[in-house]
C-alpha atoms as a PDB file:
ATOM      1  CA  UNK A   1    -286.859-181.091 104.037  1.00  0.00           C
ATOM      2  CA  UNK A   2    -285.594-179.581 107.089  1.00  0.00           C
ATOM      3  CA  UNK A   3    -288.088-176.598 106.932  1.00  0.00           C
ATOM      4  CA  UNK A   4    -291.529-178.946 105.790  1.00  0.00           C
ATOM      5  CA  UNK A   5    -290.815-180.212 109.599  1.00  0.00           C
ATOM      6  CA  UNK A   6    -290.389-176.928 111.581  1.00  0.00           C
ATOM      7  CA  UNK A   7    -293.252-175.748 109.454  1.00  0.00           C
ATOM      8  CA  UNK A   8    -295.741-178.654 110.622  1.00  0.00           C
ATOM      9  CA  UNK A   9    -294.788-178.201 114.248  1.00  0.00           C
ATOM     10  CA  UNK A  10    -295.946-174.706 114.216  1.00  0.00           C
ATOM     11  CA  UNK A  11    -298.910-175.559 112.717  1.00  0.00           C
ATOM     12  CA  UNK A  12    -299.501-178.291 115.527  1.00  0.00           C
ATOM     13  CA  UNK A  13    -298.626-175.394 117.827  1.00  0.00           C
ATOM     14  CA  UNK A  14    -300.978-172.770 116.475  1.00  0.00           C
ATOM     15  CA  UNK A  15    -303.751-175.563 116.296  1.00  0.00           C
ATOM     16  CA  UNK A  16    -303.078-176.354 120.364  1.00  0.00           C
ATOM     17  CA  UNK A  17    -303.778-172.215 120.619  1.00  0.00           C
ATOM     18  CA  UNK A  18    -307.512-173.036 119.155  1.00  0.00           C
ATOM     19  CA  UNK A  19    -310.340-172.855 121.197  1.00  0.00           C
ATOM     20  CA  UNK A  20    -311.862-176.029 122.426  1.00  0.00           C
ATOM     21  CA  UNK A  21    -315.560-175.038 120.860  1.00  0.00           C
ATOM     22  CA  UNK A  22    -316.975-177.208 118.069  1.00  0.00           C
ATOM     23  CA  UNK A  23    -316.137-174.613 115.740  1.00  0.00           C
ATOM     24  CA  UNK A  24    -312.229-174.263 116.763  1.00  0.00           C
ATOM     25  CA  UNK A  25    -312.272-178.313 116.917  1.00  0.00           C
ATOM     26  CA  UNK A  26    -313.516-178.002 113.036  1.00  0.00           C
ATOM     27  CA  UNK A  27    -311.030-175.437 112.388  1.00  0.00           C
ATOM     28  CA  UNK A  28    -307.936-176.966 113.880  1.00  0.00           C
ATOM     29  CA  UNK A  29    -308.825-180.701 112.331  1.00  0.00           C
ATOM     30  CA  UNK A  30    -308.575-179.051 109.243  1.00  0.00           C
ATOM     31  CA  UNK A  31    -305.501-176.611 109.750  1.00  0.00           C
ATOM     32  CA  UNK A  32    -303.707-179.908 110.913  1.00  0.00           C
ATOM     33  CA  UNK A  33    -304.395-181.688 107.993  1.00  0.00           C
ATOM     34  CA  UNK A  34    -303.935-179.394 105.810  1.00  0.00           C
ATOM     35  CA  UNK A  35    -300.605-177.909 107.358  1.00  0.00           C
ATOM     36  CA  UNK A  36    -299.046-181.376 107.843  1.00  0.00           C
ATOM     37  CA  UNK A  37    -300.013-182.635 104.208  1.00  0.00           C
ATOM     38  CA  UNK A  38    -297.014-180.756 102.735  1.00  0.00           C
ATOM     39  CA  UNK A  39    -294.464-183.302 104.209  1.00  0.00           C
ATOM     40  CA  UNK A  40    -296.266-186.318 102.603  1.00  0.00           C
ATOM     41  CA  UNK A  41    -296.820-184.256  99.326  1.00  0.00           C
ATOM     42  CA  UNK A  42    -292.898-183.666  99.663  1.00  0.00           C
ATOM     43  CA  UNK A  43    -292.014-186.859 100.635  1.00  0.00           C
ATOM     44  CA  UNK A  44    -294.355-188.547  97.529  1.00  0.00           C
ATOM     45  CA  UNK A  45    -292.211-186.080  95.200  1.00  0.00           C
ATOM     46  CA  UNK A  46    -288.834-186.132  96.535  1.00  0.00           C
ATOM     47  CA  UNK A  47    -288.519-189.746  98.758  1.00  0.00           C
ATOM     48  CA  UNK A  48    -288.238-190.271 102.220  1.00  0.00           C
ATOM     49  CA  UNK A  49    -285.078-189.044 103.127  1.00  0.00           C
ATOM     50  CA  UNK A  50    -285.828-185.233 101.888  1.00  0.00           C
ATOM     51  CA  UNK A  51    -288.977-185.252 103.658  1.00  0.00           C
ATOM     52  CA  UNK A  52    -288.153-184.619 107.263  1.00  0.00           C
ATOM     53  CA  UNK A  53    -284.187-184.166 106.736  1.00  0.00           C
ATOM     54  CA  UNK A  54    -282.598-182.801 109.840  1.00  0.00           C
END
C-alpha cells in the first residue's frame, strides 16, 4: 500500500533528525525497525504487489 511507503520514509526521515549519541543511535535503530516492519507485516498479509503500490 501506497501509504505503508510514505509512512516508512518519514520514519527514515525523523530517525536522520536523531541525535548521533549512543542513546539516539539506540533509539533510531529501533524506530527504524519498528516503523519499517509494517510494510513486510503488510506485504506477508496482503502479497507483494499491495505492499509498496504506487
Amino acid at each position: 500500500m501506497r501509504h505503508t511507503k510514505q509512512f516508512a520514509i518519514k520514519v527514515q526521515d525523523l530517525v536522520d533528525e536523531l541525535p548521533k549519541s549512543t542513546s539516539g543511535r539506540i533509539v533510531a535503530n529501533q524506530l527504524s525497525r519498528s516503523g519499517t516492519a509494517i510494510a513486510a507485516n503488510v506485504r506477508d498479509d496482503f502479497g507483494e504487489e499491495h505492499a509498496f503500490q504506487h
